[in-house]
Protein backbone atom coordinates (compact mmCIF):
# COMPACT_ATOMS: atom_id res chain seq x y z
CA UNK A 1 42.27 85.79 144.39
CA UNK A 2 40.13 87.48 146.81
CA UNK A 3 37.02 86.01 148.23
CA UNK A 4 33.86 86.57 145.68
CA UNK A 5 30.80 87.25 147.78
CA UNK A 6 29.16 84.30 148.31
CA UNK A 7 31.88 82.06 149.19
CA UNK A 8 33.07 85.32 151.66
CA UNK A 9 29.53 84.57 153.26
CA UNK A 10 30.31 80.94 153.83
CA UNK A 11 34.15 82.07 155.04
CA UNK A 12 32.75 84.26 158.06
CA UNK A 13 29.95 81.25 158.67
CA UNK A 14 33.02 79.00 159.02
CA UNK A 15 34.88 81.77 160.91
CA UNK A 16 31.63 82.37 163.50
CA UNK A 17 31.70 78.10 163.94
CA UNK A 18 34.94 78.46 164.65
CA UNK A 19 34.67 80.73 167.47
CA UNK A 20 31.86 79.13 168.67
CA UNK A 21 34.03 75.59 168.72
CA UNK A 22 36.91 77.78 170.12
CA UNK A 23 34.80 78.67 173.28
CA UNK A 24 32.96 75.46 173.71
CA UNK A 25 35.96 73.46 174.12
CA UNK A 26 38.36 75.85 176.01
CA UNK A 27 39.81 73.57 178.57
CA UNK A 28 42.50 75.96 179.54
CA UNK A 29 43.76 74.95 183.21
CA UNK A 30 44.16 78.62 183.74
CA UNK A 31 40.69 80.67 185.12
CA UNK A 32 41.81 84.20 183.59
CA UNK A 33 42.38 81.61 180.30
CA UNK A 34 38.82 80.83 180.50
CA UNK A 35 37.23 83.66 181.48
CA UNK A 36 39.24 86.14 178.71
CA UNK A 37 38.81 83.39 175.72
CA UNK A 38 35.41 81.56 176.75
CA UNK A 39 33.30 83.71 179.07
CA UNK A 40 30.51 85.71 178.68
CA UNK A 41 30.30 89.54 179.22
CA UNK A 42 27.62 91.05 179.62
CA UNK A 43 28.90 94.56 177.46
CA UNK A 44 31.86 95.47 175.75
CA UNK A 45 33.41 99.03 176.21
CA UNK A 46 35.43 100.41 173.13
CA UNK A 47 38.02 102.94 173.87
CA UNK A 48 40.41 103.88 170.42
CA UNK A 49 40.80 105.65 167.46
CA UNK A 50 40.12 104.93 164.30
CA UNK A 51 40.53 101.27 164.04
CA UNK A 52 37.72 100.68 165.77
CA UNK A 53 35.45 104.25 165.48
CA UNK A 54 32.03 102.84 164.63
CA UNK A 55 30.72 106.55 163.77
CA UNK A 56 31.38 109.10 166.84
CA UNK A 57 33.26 111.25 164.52
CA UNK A 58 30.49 111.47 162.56
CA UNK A 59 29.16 114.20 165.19
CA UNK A 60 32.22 115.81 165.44
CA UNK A 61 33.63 118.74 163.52
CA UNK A 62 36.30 117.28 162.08
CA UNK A 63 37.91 116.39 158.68
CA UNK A 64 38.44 112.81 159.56
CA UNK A 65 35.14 111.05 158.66
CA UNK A 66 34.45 107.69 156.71
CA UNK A 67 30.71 108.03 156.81
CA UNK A 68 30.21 108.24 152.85
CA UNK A 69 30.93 105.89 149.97
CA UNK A 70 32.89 103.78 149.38
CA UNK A 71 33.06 103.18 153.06
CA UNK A 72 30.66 100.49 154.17
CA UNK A 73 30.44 98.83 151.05
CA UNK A 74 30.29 95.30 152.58
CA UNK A 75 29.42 96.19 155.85
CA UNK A 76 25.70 95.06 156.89
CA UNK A 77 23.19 96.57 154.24
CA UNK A 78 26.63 98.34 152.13
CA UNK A 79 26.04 101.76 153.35
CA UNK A 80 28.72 104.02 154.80
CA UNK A 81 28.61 103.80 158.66
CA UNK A 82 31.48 106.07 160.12
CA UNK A 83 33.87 102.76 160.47
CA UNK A 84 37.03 103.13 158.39
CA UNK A 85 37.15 100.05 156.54
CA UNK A 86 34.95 98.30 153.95
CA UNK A 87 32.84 96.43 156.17
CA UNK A 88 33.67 95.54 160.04
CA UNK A 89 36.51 96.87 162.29
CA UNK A 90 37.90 94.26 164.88
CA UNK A 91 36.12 95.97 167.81
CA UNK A 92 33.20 94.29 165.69
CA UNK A 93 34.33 90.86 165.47
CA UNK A 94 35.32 91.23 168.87
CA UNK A 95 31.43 91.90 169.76
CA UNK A 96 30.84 88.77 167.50
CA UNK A 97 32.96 86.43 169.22
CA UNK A 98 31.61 86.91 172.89
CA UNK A 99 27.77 86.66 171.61
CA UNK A 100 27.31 91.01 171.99
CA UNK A 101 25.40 93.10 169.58
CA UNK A 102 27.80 95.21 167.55
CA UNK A 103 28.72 98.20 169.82
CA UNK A 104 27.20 101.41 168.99
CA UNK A 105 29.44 104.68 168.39
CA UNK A 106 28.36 106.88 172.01
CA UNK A 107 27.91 110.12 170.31
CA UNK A 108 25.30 108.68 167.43
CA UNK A 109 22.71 108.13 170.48
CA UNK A 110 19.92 109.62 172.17
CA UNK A 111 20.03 110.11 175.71
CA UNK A 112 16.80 107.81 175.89
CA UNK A 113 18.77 104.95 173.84
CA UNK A 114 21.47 105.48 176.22
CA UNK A 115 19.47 104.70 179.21
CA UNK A 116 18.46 101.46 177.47
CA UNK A 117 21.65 99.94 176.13
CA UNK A 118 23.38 97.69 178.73
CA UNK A 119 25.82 95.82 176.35
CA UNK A 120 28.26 98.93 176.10
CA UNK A 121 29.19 101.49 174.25
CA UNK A 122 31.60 102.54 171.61
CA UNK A 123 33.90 105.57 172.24
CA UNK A 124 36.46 105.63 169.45
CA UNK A 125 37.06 108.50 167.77
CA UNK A 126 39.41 108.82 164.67
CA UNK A 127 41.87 111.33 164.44
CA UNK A 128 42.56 111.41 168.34
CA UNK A 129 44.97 109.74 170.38
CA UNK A 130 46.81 109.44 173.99
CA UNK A 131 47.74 112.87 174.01
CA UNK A 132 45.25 115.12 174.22
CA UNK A 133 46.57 117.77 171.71
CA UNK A 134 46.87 114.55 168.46
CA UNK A 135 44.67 114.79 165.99
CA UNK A 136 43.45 118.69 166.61
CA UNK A 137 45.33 120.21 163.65
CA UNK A 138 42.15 118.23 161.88
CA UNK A 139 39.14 119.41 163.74
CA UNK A 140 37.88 118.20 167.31
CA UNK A 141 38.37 114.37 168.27
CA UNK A 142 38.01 112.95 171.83
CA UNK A 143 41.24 112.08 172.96
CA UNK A 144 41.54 108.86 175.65
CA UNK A 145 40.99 111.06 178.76
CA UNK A 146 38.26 112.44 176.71
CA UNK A 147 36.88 108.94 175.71
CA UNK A 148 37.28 108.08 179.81
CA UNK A 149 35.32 111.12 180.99
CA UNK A 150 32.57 109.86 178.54
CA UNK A 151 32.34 106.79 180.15
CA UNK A 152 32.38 107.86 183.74
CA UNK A 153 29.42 110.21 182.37
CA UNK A 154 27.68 107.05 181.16
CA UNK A 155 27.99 105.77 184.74
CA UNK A 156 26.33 108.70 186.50
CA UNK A 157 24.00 109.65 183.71
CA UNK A 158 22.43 106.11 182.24
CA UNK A 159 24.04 103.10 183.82
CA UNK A 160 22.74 103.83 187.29
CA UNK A 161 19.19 104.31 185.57
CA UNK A 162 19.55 100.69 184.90
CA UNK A 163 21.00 99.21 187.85
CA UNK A 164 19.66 100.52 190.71
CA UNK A 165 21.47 99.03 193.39
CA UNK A 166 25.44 99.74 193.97
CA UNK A 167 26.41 96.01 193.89
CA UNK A 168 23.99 95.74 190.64
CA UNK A 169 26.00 97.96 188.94
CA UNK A 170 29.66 97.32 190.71
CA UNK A 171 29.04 93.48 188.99
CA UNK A 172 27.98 94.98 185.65
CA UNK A 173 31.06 96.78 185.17
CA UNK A 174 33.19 94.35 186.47
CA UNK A 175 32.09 91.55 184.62
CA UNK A 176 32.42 94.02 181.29
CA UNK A 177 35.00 93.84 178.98
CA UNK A 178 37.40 96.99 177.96
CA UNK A 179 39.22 97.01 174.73
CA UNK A 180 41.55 100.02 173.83
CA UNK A 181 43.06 100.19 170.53
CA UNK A 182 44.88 103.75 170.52
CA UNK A 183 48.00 105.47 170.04
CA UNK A 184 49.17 105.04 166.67
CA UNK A 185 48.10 108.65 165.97
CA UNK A 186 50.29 110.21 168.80
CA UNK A 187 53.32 108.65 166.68
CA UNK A 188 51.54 109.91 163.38
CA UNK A 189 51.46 113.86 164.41
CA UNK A 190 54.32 113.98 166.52
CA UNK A 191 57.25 111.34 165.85
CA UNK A 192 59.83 112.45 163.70
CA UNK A 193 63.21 112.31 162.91
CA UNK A 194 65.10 114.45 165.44
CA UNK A 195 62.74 113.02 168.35
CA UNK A 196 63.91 110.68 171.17
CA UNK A 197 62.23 107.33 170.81
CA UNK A 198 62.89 106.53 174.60
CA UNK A 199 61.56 109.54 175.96
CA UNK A 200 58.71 109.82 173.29
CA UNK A 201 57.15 106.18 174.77
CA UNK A 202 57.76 106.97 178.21
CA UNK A 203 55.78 110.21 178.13
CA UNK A 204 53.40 108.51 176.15
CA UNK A 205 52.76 105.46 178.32
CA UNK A 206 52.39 107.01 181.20
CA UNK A 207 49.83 109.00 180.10
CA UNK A 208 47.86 105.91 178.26
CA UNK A 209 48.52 104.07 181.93
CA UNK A 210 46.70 106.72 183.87
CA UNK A 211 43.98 106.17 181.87
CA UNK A 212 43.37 102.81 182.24
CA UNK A 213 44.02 103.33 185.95
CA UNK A 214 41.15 106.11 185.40
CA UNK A 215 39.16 102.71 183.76
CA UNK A 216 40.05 100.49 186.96
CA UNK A 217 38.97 103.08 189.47
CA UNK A 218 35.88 103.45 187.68
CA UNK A 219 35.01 99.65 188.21
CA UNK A 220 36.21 97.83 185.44
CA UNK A 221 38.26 94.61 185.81
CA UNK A 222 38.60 93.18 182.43
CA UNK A 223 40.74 94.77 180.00
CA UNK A 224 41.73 93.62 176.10
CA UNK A 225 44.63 95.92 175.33
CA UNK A 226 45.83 95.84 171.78
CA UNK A 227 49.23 97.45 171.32
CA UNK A 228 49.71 99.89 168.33
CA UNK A 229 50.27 99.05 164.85
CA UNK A 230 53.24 98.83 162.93
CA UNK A 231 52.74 102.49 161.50
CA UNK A 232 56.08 102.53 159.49
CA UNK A 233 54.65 99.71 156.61
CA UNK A 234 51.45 101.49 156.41
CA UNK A 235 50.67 102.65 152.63
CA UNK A 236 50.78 106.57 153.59
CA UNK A 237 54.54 106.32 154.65
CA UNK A 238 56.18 103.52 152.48
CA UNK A 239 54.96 105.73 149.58
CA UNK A 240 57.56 108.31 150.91
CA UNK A 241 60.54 105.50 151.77
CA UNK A 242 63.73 104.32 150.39
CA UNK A 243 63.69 102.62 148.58
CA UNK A 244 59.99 102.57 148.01
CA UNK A 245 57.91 100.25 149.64
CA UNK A 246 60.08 99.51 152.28
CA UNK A 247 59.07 99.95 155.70
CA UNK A 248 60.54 103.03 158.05
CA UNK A 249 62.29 100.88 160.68
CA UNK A 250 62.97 104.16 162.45
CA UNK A 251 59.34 104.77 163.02
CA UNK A 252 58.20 100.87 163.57
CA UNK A 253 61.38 100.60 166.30
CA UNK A 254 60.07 103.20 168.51
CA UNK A 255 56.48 101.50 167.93
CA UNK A 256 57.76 98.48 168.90
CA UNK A 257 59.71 99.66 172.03
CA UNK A 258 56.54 101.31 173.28
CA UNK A 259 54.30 97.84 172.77
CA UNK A 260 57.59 96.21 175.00
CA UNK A 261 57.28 98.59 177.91
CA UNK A 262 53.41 98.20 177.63
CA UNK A 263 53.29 94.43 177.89
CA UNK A 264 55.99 94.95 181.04
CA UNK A 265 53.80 97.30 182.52
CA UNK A 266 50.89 95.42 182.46
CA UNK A 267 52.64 92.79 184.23
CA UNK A 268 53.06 94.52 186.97
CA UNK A 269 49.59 96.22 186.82
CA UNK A 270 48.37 92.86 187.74
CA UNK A 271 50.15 92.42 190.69
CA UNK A 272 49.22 96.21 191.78
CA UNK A 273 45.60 94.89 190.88
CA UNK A 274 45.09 91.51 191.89
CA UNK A 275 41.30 91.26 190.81
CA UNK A 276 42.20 92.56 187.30
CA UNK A 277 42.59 90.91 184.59
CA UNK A 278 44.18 91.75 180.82
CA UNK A 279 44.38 90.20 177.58
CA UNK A 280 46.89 91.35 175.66
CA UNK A 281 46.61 91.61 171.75
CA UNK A 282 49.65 91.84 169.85
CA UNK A 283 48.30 93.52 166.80
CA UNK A 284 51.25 94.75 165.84
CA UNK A 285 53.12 91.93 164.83
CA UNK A 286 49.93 90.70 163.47
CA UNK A 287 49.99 93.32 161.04
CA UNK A 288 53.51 92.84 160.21
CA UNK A 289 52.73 89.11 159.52
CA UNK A 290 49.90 89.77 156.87
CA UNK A 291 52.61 91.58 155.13
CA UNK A 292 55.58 89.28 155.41
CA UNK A 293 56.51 86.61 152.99
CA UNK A 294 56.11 84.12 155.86
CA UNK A 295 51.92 84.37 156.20
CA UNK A 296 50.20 81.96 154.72
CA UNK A 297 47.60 84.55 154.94
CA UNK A 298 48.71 87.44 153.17
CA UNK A 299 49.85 84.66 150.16
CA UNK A 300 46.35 82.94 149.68
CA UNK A 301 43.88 85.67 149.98
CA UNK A 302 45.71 89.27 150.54
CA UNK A 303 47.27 89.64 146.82
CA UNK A 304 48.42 93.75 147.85
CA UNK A 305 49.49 94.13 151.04
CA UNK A 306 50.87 97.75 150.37
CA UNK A 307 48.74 99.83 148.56
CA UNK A 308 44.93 100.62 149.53
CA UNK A 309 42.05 99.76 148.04
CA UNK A 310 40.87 103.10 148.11
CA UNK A 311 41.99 104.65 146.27
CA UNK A 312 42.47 102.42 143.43
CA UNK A 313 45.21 104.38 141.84
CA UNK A 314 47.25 105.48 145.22
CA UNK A 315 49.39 108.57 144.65
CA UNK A 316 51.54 108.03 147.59
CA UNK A 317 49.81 111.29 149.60
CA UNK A 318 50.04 111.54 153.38
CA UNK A 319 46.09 111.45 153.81
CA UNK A 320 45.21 108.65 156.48
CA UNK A 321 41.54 108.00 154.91
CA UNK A 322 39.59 107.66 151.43
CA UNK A 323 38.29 110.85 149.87
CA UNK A 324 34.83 111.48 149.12
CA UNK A 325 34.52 110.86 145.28
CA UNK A 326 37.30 107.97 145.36
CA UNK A 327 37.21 104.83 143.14
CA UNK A 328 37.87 101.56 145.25
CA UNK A 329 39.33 98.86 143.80
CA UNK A 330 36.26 95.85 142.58
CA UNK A 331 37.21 93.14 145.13
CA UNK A 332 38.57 94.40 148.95
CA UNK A 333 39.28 91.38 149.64
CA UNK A 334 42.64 91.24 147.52
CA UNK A 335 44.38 94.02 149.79
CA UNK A 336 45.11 94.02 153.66
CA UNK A 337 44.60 97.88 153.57
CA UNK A 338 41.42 99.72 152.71
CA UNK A 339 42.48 103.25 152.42
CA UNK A 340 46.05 104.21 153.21
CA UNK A 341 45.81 103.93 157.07
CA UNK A 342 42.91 101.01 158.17
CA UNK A 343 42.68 97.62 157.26
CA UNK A 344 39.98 95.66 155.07
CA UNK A 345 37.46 94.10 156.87
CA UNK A 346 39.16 90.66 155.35
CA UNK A 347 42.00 91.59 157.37
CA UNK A 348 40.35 92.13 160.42
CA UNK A 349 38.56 88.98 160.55
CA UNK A 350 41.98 87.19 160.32
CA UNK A 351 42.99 88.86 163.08
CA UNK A 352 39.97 87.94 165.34
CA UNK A 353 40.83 84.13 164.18
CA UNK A 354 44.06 84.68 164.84
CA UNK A 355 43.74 86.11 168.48
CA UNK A 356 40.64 83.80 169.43
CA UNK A 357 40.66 80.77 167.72
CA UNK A 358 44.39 79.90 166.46
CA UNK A 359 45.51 82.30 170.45
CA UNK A 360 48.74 83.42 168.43
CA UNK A 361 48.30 86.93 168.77
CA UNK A 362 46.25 87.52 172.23
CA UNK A 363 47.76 86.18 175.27
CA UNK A 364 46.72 86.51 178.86
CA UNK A 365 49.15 88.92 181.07
């Protein structure tokens, strides 16, 4: 059964003494080791889509929003935030783990509160993707390049209020950590049967590489790169399989090829860039695992692993998020999906034990 309340509270103490424990005794030989699972950042820079939007599209005109009930409902006072899950997103337990404030969504600030906030900010926006067209048949969404240009603007416009001197702010940003979770949507919009898988991921990579080039030149040095999400066993297309249920191996294949020639590339990134560093999060496979018969996970506390949560009675449509007026299902905690595209906050706290206590699904490049 899923987690009641209070015993949840006493399974994300456990999980939060865990991580602590994790980082206390990392005796890795390795220095990236170290530094990637044990050290201390001083911010935490959030470039994605959905997965990890903590509310920028919630001052957006767009049709993809999650900041109403019965999003949020066990998220930190159960009020709707803009994240797409029931409570935290794994950019959040991310935050947790290295000892940072939860990372506010860029667009829900002030210029003032901008020039005060030195542990990062939060550029996600749901909807969007590599490609700059994804996502705009549904309103506006800041793409990655978009999501980049933000953060070179938080540079020139607030960082350098803060740190005055060059070298101040040169150690700030490389001493930051980047996380990226996007590019799911790019195969959501425009993947289909009659395209080329090969051709599809190269165009696509390229363009996600530049970008974290773009990231590099701008100063940072620490990256956590999570690949993209096996999008062919998500609720909103195994509705619409044969049989039904099953997962479109089409769809997860190219997926999967793309997440191969990403971990390649950023192989060789690090030579090209000798004082960079990556951690590499196979979320992906994660995902998969929650699902398979195999995860001792997905058997003990994740009784549905296809349908949402919200909403309770799924009718198999191709909507990626919960409506407004939706019933949710009484206890989250039972399914690995919230709505038919994002995860339960249960699920995303395995995966942040998986990838930084257990190390099976992050791995140093």
């Amino acid at each position: 059964m899923g987690l009641p309340s209070s015993p949840k509270s006493c399974f994300v103490f456990v999980f939060l003494c865990l991580l602590n424990v994790s980082t206390i005794n990392s005796t890795k030989p390795l220095k990236q080791e170290a530094v990637l699972f044990g050290g201390k950042f001083p911010a935490l820079y959030v470039i994605g889509d959905s997965l990890v939007d903590s509310g920028n599209n919630n001052n957006l005109l767009t049709t993809v929003k999650s900041n109403f009930p019965p999003y949020g409902s066990d998220f930190e006072g159960g009020k709707p935030t803009g994240r797409f899950s029931n409570g935290k997103t794994i950019a959040d337990y991310i935050a947790i783990y290295y000892g940072l404030s939860l990372v506010p969504a860029y667009l829900g600030l002030s210029e003032a509160q901008k020039n005060t906030i030195s542990t990062g900010f939060n550029y996600a926006s749901a909807g969007c993707g590599i490609f700059p067209q994804t996502g705009k048949l549904l309103g506006y969404c800041l793409s990655m390049s978009v999501q980049v240009d933000l953060f070179k603007d938080t540079i020139e416009k607030n960082l350098k209020k803060q740190f005055k001197k060059p070298s101040e702010l040169s150690k700030h940003l490389a001493e930051s950590l980047f996380m990226t979770a996007i590019g799911v949507n790019d195969y959501f919009f425009f993947f289909n049967k009659s395209t080329d898988a090969d051709a599809f991921t190269n165009k696509l990579l390229h363009d996600y590489l530049v970008q974290i080039e773009r990231l590099q030149g701008l100063g940072a040095r620490k990256f956590l790169i999570n690949n993209i999400k096996p999008l062919g066993c998500y609720p909103n297309i195994i509705a619409h399989t044969v049989p039904r249920g099953s997962c479109n191996d089409r769809l997860n294949l190219a997926v999967a090829l793309f997440n191969s020639k990403l971990r390649k590339s950023l192989t060789e990134m690090k030579k090209k860039f000798t004082n960079t560093s990556f951690l590499y999060s196979d979320y992906f496979n994660f995902m998969l695992g929650l699902r398979g018969p195999s995860s001792n996970q997905a058997s003990s506390n994740l009784l549905n692993t296809t349908s949402p949560c919200c909403p309770n009675v799924y009718d198999g449509e191709m909507t990626t998020s919960c409506r407004r007026g939706s019933v949710a299902c009484k206890v989250p905690d039972t399914h690995m999906f919230f709505d038919p595209f994002h995860p339960t906050q249960l699920a995303n706290l395995m995966y942040a034990i998986e990838c930084f206590h257990k190390r099976t699904v992050c791995h140093v490049v």
